[in-house]
PDB file of N, CA and C in Angstrom:
ATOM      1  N   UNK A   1      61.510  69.605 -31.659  1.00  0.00           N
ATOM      2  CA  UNK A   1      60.102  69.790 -31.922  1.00  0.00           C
ATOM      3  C   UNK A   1      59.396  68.465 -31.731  1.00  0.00           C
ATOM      4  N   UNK A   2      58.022  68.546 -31.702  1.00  0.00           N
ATOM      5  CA  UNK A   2      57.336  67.737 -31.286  1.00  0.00           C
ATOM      6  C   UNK A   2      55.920  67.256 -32.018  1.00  0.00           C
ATOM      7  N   UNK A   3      55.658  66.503 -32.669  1.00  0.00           N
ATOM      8  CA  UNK A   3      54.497  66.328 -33.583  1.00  0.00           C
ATOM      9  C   UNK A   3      53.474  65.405 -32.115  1.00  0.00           C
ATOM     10  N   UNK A   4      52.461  66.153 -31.968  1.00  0.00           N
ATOM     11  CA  UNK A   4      50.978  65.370 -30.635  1.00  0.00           C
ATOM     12  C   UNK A   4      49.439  65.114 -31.782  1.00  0.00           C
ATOM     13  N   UNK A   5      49.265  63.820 -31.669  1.00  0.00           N
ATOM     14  CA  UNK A   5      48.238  63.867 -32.901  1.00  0.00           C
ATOM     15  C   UNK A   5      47.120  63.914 -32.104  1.00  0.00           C
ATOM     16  N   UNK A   6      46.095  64.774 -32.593  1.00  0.00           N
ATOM     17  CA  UNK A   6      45.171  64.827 -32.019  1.00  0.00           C
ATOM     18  C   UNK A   6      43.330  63.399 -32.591  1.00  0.00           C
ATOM     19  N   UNK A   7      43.144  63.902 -33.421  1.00  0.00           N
ATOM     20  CA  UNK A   7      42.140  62.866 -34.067  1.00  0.00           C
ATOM     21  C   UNK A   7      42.073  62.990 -35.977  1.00  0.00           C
ATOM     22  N   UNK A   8      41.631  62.010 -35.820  1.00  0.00           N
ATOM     23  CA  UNK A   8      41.317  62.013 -37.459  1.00  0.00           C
ATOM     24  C   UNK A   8      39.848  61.892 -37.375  1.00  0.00           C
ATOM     25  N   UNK A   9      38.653  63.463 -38.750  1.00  0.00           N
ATOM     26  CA  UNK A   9      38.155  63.176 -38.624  1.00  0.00           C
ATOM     27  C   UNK A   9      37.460  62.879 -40.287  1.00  0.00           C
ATOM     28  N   UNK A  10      37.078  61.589 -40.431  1.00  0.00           N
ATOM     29  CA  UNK A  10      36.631  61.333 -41.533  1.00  0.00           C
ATOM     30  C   UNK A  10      35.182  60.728 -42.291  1.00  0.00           C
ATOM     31  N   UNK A  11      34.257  61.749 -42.250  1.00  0.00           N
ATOM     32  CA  UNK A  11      32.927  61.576 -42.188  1.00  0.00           C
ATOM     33  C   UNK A  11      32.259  60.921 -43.616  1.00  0.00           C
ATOM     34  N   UNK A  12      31.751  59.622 -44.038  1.00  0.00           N
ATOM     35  CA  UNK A  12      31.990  59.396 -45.530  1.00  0.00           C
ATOM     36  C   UNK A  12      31.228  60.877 -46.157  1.00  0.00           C
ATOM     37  N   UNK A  13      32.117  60.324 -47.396  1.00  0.00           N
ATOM     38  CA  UNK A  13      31.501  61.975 -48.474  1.00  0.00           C
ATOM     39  C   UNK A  13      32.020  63.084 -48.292  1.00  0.00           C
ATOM     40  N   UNK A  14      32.701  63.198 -47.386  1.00  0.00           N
ATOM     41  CA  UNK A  14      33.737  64.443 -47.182  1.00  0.00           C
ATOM     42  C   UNK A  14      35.130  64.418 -46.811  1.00  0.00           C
ATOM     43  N   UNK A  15      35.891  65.277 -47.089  1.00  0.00           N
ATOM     44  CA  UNK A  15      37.342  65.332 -46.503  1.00  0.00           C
ATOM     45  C   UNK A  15      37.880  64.795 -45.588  1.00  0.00           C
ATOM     46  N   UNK A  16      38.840  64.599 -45.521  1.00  0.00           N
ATOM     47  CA  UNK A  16      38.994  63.768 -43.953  1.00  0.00           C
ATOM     48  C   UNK A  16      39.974  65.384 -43.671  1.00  0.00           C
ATOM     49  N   UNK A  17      40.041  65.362 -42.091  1.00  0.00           N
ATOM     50  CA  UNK A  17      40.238  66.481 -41.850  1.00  0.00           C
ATOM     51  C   UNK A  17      41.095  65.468 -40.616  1.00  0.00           C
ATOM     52  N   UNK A  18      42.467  66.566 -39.841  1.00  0.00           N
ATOM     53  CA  UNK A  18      43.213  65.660 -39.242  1.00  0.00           C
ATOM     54  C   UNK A  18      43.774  66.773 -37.991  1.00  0.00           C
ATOM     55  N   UNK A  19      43.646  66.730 -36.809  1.00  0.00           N
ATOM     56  CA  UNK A  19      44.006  68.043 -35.741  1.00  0.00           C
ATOM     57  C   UNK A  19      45.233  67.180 -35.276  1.00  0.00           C
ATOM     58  N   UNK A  20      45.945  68.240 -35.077  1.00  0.00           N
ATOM     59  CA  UNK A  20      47.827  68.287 -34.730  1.00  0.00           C
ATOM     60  C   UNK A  20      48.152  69.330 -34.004  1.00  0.00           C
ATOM     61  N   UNK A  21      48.691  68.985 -32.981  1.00  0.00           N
ATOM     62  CA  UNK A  21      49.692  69.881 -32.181  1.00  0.00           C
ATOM     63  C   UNK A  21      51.198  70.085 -32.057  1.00  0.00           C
ATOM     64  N   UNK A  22      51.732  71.041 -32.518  1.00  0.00           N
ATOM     65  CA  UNK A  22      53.432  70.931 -32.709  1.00  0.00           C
ATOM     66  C   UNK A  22      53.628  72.028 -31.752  1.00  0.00           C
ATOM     67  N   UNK A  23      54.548  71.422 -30.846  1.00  0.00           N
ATOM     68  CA  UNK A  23      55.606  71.877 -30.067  1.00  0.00           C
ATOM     69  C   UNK A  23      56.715  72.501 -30.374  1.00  0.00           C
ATOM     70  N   UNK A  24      56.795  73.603 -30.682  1.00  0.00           N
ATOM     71  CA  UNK A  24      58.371  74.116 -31.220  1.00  0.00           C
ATOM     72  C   UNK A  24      58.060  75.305 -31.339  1.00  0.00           C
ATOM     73  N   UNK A  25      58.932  76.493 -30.251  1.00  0.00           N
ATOM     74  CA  UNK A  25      59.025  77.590 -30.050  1.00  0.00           C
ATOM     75  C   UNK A  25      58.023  77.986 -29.841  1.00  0.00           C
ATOM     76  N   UNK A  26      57.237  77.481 -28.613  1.00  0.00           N
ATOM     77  CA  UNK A  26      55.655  77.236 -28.412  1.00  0.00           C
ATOM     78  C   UNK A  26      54.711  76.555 -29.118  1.00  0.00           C
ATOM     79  N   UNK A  27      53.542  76.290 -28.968  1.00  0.00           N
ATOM     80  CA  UNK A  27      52.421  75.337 -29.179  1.00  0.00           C
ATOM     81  C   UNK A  27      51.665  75.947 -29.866  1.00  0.00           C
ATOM     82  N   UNK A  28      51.391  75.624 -30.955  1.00  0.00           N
ATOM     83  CA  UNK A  28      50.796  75.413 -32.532  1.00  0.00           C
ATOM     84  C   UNK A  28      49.721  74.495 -32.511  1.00  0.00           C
ATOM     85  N   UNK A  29      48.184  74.356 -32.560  1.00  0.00           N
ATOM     86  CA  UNK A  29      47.135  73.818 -32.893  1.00  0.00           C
ATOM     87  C   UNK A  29      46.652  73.966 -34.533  1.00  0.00           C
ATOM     88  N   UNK A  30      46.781  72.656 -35.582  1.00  0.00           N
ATOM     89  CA  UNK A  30      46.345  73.214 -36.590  1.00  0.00           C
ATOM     90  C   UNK A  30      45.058  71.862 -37.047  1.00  0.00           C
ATOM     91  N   UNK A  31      44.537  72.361 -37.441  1.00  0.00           N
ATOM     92  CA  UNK A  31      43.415  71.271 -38.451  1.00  0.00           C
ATOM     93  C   UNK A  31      43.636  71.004 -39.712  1.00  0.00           C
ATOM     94  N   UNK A  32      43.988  70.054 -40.233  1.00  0.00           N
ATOM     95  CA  UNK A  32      44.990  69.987 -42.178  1.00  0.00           C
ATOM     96  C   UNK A  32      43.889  68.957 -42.676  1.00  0.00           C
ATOM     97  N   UNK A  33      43.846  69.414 -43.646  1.00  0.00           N
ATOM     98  CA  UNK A  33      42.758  68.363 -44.610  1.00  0.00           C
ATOM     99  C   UNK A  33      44.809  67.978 -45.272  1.00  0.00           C
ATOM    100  N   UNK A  34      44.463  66.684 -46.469  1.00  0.00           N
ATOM    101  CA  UNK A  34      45.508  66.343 -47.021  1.00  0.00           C
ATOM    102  C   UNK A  34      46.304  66.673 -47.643  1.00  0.00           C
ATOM    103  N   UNK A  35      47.247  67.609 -47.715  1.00  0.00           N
ATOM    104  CA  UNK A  35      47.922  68.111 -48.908  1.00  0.00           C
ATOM    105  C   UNK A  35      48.544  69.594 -48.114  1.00  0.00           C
ATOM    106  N   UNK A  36      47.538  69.828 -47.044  1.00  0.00           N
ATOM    107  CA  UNK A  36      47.414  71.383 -45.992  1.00  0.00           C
ATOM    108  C   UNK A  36      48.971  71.144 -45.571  1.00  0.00           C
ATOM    109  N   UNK A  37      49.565  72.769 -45.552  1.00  0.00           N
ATOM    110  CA  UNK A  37      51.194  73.157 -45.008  1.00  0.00           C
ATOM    111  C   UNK A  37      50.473  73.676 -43.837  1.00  0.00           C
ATOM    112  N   UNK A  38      51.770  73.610 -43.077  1.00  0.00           N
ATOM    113  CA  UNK A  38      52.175  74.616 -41.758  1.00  0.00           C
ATOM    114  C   UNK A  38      53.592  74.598 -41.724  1.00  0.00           C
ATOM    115  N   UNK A  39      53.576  76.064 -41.069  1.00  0.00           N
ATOM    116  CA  UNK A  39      54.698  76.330 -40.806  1.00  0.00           C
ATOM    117  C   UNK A  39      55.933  75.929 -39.072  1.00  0.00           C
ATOM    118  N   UNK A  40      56.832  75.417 -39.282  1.00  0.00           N
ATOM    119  CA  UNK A  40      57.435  74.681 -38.031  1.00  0.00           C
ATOM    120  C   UNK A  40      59.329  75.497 -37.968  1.00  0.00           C
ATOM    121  N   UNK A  41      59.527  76.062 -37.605  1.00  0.00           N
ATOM    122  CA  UNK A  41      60.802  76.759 -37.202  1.00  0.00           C
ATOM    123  C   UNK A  41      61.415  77.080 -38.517  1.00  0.00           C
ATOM    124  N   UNK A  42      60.798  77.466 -39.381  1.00  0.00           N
ATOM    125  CA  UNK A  42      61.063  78.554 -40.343  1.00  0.00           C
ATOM    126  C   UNK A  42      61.233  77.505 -41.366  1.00  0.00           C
ATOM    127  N   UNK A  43      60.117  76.217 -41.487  1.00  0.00           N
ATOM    128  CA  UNK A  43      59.909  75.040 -42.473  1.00  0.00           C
ATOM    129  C   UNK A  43      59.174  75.157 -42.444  1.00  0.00           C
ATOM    130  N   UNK A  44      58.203  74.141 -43.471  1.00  0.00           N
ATOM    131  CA  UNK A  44      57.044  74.260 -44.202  1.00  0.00           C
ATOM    132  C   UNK A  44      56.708  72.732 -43.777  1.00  0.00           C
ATOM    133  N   UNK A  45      56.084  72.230 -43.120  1.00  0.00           N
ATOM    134  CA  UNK A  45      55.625  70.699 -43.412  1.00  0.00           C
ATOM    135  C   UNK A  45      54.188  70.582 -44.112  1.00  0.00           C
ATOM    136  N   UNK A  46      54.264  69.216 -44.420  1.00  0.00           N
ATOM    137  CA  UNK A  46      52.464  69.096 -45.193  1.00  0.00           C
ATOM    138  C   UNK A  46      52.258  67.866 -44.595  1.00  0.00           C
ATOM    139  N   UNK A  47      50.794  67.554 -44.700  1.00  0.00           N
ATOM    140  CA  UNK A  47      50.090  66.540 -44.318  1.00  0.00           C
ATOM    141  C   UNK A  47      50.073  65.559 -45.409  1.00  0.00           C
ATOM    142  N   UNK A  48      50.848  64.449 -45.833  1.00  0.00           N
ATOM    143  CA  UNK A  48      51.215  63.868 -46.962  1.00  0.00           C
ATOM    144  C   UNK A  48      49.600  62.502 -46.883  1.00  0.00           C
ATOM    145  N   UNK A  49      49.483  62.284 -45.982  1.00  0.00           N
ATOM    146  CA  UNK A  49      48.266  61.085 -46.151  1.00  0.00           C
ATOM    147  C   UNK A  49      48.364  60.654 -44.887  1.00  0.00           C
ATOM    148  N   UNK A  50      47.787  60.026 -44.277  1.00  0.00           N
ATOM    149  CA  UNK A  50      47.254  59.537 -43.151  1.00  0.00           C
ATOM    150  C   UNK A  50      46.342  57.974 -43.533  1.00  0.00           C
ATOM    151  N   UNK A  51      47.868  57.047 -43.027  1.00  0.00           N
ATOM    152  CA  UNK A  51      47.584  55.346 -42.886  1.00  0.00           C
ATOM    153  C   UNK A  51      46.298  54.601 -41.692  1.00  0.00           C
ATOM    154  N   UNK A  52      45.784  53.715 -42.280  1.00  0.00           N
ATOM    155  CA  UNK A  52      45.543  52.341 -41.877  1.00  0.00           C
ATOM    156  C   UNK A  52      47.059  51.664 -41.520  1.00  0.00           C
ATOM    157  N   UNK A  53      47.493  51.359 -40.263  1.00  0.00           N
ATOM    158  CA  UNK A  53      47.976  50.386 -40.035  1.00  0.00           C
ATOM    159  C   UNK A  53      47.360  48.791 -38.944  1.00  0.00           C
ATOM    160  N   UNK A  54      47.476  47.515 -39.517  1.00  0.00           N
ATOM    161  CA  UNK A  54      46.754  47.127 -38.639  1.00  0.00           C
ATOM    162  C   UNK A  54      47.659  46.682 -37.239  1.00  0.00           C
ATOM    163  N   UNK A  55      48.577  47.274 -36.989  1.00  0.00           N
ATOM    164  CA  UNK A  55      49.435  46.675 -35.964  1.00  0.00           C
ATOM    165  C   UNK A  55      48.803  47.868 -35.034  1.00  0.00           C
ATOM    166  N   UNK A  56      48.861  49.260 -35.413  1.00  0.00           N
ATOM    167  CA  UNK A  56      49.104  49.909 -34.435  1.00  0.00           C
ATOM    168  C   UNK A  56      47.809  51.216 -34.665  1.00  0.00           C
ATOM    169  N   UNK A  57      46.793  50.981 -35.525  1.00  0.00           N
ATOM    170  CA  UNK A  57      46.212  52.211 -35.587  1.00  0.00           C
ATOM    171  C   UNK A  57      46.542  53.475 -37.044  1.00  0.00           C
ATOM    172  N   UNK A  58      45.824  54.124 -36.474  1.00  0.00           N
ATOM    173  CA  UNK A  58      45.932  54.891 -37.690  1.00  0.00           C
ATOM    174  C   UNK A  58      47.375  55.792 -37.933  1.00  0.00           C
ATOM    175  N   UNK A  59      48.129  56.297 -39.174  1.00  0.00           N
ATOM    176  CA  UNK A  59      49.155  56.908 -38.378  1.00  0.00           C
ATOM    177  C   UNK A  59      49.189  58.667 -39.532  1.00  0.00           C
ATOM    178  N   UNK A  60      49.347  59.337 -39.192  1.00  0.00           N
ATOM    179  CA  UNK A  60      49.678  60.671 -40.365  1.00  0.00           C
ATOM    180  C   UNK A  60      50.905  60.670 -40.606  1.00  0.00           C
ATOM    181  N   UNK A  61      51.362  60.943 -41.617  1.00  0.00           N
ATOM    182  CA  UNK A  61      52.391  60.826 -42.603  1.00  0.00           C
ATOM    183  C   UNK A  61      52.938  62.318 -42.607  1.00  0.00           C
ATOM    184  N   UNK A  62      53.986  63.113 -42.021  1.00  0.00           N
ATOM    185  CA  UNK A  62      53.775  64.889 -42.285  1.00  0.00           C
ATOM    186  C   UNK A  62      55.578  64.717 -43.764  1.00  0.00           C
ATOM    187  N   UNK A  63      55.362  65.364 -44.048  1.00  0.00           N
ATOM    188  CA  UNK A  63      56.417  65.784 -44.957  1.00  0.00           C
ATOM    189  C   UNK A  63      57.333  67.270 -44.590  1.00  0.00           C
ATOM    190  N   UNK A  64      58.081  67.182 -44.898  1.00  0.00           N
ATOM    191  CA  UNK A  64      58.816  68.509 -45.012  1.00  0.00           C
ATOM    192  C   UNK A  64      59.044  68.708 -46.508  1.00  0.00           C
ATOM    193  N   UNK A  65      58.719  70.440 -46.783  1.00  0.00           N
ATOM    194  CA  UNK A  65      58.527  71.013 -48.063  1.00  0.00           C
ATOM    195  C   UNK A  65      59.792  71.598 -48.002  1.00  0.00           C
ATOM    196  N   UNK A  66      60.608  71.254 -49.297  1.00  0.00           N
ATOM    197  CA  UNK A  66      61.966  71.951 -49.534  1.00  0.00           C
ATOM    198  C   UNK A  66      60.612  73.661 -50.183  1.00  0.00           C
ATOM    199  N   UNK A  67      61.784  74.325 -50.242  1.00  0.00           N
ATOM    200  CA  UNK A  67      61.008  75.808 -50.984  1.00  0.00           C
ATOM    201  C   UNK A  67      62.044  75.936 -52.034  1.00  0.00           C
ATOM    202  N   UNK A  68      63.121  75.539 -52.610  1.00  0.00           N
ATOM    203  CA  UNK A  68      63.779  75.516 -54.020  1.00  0.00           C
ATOM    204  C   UNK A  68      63.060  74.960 -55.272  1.00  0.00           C
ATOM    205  N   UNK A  69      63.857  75.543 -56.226  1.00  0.00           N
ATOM    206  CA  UNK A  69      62.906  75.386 -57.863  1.00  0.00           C
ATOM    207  C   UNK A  69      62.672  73.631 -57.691  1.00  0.00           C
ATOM    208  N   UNK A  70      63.369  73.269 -57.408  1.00  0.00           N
ATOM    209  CA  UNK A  70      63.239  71.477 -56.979  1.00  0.00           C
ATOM    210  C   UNK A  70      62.037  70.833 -56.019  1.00  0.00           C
ATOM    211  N   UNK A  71      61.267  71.828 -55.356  1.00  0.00           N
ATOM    212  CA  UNK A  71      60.448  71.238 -54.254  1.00  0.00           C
ATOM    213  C   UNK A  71      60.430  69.451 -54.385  1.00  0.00           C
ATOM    214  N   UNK A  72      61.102  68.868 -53.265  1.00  0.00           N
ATOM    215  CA  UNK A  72      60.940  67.447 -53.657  1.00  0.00           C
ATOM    216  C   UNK A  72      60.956  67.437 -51.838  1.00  0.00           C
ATOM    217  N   UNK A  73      60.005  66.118 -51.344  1.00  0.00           N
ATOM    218  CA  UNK A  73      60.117  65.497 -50.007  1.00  0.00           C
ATOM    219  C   UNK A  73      61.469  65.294 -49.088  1.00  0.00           C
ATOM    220  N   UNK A  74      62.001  66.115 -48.520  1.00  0.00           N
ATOM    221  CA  UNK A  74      63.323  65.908 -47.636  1.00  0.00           C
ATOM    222  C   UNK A  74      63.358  65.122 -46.768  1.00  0.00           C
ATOM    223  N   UNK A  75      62.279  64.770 -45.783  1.00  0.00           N
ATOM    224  CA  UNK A  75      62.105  63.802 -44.922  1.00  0.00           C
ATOM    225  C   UNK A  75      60.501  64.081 -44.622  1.00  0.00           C
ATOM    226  N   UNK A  76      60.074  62.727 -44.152  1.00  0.00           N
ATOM    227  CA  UNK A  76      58.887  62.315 -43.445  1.00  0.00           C
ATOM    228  C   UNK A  76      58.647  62.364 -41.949  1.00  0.00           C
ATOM    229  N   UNK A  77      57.460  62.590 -41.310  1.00  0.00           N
ATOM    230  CA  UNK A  77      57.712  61.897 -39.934  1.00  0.00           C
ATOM    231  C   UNK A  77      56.450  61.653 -39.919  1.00  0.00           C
ATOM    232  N   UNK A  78      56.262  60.016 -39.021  1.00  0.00           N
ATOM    233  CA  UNK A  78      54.906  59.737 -38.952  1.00  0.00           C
ATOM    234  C   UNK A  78      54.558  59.994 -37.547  1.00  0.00           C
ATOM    235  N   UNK A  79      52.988  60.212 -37.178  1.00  0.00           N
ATOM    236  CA  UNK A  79      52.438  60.827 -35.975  1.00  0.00           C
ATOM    237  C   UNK A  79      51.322  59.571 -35.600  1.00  0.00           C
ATOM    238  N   UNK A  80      51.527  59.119 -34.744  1.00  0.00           N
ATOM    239  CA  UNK A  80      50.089  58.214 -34.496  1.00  0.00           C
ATOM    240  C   UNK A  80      48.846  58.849 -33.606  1.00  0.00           C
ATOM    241  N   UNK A  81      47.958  58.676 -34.804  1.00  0.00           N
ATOM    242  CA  UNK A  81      46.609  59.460 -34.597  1.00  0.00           C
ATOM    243  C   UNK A  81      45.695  58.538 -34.116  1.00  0.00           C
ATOM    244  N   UNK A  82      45.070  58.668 -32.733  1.00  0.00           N
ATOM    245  CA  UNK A  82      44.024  58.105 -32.603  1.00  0.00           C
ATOM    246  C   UNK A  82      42.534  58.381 -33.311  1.00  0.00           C
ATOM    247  N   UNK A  83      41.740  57.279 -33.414  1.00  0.00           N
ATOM    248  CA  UNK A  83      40.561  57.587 -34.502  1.00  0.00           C
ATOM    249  C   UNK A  83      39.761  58.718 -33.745  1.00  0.00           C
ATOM    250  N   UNK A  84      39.863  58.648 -32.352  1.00  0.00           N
ATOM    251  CA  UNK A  84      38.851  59.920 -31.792  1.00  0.00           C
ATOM    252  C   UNK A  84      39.838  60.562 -31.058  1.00  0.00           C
ATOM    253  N   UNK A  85      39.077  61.751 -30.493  1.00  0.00           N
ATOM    254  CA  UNK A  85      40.082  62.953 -29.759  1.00  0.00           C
ATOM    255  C   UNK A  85      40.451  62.146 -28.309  1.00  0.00           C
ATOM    256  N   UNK A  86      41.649  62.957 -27.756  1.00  0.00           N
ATOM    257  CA  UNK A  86      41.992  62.346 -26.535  1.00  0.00           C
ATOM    258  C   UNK A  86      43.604  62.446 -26.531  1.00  0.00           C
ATOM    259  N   UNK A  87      44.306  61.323 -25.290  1.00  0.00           N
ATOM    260  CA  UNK A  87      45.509  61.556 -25.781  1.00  0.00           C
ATOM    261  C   UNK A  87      46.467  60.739 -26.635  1.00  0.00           C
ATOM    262  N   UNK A  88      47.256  61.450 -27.565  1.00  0.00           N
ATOM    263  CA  UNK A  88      47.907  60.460 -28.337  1.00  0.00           C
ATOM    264  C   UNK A  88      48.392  59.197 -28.397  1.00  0.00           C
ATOM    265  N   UNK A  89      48.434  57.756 -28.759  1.00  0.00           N
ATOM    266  CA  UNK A  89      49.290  56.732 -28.201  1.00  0.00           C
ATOM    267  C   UNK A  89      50.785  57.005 -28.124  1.00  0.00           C
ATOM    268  N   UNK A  90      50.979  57.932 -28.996  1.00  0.00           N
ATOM    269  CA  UNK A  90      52.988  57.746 -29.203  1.00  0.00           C
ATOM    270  C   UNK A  90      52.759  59.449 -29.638  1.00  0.00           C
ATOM    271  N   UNK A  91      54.378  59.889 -29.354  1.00  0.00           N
ATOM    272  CA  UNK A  91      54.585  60.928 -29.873  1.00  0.00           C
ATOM    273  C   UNK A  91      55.677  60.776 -30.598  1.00  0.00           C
ATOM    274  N   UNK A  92      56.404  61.322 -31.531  1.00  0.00           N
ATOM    275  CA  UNK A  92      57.466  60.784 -32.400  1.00  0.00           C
ATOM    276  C   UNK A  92      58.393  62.811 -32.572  1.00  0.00           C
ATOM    277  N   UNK A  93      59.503  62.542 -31.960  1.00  0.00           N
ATOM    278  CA  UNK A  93      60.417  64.009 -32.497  1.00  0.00           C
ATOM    279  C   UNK A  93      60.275  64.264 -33.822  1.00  0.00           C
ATOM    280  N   UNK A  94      60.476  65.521 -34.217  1.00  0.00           N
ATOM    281  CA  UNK A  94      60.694  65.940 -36.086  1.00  0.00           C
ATOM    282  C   UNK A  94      61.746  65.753 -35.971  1.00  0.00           C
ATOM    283  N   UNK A  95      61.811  65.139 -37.432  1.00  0.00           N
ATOM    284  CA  UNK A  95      63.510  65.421 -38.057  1.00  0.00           C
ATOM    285  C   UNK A  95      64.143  66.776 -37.885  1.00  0.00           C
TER     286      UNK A  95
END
């Protein structure tokens, strides 16, 4: 699978809102405010926060949601989001 970041958009006074494209068993377009699931080959990921880095830009943070009485973070993967739409700098595989 494939995490393609599309833009971050964060207008002051409102949500920041974040568009993603995942690759896996066809192409998935979703829009996630922070905390927002989707579903990825019969997993759950979430949009855990979305960094300031100053080396490289902004980056989204996705999580994978265990679904046991335990729900705890199994792994991360970060996506580098450019601040406006266009094409991604990096694409990064899912765990």
């Amino acid at each position: 699978m494939t995490f393609i970041a599309g833009h971050v958009h964060a207008p002051e006074g409102t949500a920041l809102s974040f568009s993603l494209c995942v690759v896996a068993d066809g192409e998935h377009e979703y829009t996630l405010g922070i905390g927002d699931t989707f579903p990825v080959r019969g997993e759950t990921r979430a949009l855990n926060r979305v960094e300031n880095r100053p080396d490289s830009g902004r980056w989204a943070v996705l999580t994978k949601v265990l679904t046991n009485v335990d729900a705890r973070v199994d792994a991360v993967d970060a996506v580098d989001a450019p601040d406006a739409g266009g094409t991604p700098r990096r694409q990064l595989p899912g765990l």
